[in-house]
N, C-alpha and C. Protein backbone atom coordinates (compact mmCIF):
# COMPACT_ATOMS: atom_id res chain seq x y z
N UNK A 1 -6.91 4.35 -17.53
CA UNK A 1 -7.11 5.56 -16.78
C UNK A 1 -5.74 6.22 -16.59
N UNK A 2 -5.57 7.57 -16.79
CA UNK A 2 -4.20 8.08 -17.01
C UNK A 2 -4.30 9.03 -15.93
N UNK A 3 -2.97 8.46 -15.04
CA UNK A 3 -3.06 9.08 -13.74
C UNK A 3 -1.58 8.98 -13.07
N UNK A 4 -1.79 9.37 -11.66
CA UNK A 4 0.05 8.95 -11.10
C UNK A 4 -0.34 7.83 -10.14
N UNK A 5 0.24 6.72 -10.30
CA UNK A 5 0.00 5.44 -9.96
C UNK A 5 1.38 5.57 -8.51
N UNK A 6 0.66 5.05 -7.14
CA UNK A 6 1.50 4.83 -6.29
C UNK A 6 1.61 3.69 -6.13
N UNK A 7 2.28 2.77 -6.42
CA UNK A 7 2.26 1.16 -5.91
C UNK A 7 2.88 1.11 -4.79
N UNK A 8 2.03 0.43 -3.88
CA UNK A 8 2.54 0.24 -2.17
C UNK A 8 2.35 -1.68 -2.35
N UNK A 9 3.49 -2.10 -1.98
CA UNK A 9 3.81 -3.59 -1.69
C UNK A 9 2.90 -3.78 0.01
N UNK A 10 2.55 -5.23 -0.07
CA UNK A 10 2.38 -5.54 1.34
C UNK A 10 3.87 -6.16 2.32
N UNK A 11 4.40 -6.86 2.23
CA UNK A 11 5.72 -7.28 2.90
C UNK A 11 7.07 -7.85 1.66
N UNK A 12 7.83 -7.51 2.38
CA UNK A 12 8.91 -8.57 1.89
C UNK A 12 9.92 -8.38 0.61
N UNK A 13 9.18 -7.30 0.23
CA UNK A 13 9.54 -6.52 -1.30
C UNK A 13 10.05 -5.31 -1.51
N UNK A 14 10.69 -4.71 -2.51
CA UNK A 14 10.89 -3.49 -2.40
C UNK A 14 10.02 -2.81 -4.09
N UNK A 15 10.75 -1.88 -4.24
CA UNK A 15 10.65 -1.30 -5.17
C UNK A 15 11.26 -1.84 -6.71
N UNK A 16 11.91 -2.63 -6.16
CA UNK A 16 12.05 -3.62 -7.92
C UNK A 16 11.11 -4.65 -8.19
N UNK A 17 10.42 -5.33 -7.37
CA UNK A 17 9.07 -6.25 -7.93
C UNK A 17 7.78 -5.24 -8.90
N UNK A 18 8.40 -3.34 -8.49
CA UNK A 18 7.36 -2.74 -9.91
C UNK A 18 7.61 -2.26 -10.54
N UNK A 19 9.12 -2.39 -11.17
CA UNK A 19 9.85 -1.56 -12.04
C UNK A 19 8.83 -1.51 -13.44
N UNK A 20 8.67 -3.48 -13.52
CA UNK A 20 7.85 -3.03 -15.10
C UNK A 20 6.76 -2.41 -15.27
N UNK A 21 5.96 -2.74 -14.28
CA UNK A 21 4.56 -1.67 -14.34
C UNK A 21 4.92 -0.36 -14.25
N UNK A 22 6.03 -0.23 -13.63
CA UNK A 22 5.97 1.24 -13.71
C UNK A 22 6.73 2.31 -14.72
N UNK A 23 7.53 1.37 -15.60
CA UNK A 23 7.68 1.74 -16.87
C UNK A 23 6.51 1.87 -17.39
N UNK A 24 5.50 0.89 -18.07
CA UNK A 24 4.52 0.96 -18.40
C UNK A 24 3.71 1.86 -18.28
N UNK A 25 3.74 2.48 -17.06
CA UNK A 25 2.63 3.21 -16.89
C UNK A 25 3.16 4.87 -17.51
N UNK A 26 4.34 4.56 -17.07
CA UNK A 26 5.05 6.07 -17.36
C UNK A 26 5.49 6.32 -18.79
N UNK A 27 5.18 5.25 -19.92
CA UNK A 27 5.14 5.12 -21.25
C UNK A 27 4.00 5.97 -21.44
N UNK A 28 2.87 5.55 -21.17
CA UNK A 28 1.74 5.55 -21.36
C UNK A 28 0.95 7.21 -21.07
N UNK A 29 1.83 7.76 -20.47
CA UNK A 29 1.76 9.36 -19.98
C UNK A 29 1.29 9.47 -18.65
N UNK A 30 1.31 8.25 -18.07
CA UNK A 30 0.26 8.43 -16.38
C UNK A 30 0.79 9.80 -15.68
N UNK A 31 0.30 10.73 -15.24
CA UNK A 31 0.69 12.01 -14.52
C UNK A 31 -0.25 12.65 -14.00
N UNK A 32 -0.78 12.98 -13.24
CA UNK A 32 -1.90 13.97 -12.73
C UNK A 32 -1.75 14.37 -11.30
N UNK A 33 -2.85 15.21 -10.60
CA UNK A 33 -2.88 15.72 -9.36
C UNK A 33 -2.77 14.43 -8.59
N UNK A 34 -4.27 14.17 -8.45
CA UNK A 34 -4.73 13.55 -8.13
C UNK A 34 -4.21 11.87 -8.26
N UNK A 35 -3.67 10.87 -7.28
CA UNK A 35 -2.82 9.77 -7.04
C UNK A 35 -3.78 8.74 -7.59
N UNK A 36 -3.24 7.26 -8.00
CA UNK A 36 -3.82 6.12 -8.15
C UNK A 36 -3.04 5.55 -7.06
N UNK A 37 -3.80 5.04 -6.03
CA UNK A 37 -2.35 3.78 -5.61
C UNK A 37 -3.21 2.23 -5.71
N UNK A 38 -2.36 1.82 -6.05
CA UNK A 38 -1.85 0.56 -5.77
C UNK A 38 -1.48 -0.66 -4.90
N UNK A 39 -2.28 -1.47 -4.07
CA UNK A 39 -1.68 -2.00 -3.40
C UNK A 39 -2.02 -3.55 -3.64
N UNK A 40 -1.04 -4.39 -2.50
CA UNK A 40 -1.00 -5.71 -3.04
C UNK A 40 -0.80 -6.30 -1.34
N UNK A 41 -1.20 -6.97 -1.00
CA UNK A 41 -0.80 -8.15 0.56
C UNK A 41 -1.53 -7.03 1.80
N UNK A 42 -0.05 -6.60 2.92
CA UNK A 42 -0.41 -6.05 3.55
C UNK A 42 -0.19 -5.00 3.20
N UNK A 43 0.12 -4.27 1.91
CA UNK A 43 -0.22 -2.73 1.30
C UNK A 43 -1.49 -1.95 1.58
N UNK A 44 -2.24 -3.40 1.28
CA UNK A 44 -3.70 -3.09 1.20
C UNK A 44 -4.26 -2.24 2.57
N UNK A 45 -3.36 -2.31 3.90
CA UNK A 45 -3.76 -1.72 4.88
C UNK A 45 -3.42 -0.30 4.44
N UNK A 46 -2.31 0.43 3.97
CA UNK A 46 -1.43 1.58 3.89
C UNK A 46 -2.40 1.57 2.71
N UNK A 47 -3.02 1.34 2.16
CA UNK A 47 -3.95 2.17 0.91
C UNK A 47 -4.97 2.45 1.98
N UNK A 48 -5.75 1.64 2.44
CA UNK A 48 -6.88 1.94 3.55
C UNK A 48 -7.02 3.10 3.96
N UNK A 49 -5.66 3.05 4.60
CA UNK A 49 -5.37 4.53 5.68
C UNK A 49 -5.25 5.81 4.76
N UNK A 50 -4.70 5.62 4.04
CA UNK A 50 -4.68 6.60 2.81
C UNK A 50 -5.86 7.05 2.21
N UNK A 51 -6.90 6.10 1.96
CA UNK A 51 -8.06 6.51 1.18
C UNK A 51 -8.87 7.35 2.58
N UNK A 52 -8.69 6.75 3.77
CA UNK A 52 -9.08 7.69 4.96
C UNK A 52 -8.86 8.93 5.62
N UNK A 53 -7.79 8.62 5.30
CA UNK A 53 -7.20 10.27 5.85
C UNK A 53 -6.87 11.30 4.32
N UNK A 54 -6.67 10.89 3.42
CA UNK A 54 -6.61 11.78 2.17
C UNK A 54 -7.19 11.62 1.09
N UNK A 55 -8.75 11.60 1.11
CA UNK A 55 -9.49 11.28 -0.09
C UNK A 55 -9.45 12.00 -0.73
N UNK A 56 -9.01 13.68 -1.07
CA UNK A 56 -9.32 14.73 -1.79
C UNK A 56 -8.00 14.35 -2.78
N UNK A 57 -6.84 13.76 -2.40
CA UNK A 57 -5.52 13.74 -3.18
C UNK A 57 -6.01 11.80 -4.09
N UNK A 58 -6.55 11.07 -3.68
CA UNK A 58 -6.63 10.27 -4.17
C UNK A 58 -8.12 9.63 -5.36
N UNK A 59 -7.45 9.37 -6.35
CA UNK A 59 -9.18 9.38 -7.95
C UNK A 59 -8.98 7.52 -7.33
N UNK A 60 -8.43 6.51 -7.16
CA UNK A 60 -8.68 5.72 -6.81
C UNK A 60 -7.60 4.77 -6.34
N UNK A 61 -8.36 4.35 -5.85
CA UNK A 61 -7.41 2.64 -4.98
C UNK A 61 -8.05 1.21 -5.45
N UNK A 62 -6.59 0.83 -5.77
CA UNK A 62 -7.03 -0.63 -6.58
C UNK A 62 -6.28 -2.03 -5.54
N UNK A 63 -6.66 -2.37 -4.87
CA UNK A 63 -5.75 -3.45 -3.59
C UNK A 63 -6.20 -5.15 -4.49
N UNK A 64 -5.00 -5.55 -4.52
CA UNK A 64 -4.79 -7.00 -5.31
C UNK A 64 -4.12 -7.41 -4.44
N UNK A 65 -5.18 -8.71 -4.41
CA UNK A 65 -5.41 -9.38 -3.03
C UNK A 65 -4.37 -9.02 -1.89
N UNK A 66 -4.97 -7.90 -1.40
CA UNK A 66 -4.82 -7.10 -0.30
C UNK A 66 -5.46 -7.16 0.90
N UNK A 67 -4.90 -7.02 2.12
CA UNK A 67 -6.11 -6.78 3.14
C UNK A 67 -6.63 -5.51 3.72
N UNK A 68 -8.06 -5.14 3.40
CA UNK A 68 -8.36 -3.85 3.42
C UNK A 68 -8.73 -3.78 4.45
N UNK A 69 -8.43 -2.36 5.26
CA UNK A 69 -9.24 -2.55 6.77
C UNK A 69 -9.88 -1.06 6.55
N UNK A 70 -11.10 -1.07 7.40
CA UNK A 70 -12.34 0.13 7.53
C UNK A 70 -12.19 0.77 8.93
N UNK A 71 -12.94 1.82 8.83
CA UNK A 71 -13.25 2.36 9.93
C UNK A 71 -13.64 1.85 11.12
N UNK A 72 -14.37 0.41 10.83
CA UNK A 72 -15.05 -0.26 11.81
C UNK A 72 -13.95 -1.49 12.49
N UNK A 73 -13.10 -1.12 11.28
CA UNK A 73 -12.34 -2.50 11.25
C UNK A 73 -10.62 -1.79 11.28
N UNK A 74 -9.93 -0.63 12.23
CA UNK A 74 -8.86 -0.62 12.25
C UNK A 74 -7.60 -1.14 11.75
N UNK A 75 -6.54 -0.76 11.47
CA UNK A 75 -5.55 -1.34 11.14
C UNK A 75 -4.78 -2.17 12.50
N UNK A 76 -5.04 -1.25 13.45
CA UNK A 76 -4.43 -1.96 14.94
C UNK A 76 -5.56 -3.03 15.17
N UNK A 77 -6.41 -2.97 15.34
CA UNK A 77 -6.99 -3.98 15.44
C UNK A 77 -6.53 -5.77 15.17
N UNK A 78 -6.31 -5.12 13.63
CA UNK A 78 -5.72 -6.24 12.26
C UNK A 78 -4.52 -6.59 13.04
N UNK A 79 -3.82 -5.74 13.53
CA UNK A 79 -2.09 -6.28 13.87
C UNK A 79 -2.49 -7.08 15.08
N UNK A 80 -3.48 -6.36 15.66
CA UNK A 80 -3.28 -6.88 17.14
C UNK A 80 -3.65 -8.66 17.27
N UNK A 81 -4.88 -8.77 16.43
CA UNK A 81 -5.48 -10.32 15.80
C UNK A 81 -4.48 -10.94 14.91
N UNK A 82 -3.58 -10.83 14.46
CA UNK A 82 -2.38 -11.32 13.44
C UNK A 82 -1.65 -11.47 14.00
N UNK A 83 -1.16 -10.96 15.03
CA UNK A 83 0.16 -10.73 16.09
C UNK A 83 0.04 -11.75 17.02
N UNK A 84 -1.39 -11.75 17.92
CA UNK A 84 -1.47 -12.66 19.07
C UNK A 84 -1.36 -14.04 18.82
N UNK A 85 -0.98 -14.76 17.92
CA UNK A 85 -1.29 -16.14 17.82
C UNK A 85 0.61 -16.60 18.40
């Protein structure tokens, strides 16, 4: 699928754990309006929020092994149950 790929990390990482994919992708012609992102750990929350508040800018979200949180299921919520122990 040829698109503009956002890769969002969950912790601990920066922007060099996606250098190669993101050569790859940018070989490959990925470019468009409309965003792919990417996420991985706790990324998977920051795609969530993203696919929520800006669905018109985003064709899809792909979260590897990520933790996704819903409408029903907040992101504060998530911190607040992760946090208290």
């Amino acid at each position: 699928m040829v698109g503009t790929y956002v890769p969002v990390d969950g912790s601990f990482r920066g922007a060099w754990c996606w250098y190669k994919v993101a050569n790859k992708l940018k070989s490959e012609g990925h470019n468009r309006k409309k965003v792919i992102l990417v996420g991985h750990g706790l990324g998977g929350i920051s795609v969530s929020v993203a696919m929520g508040k800006y669905p018109e800018n985003i064709s899809v979200a792909v979260c590897i092994t990520a933790t996704v949180v819903s409408e029903t299921e907040p992101h504060q919520i998530f911190f607040k149950m992760y946090f208290s122990h």
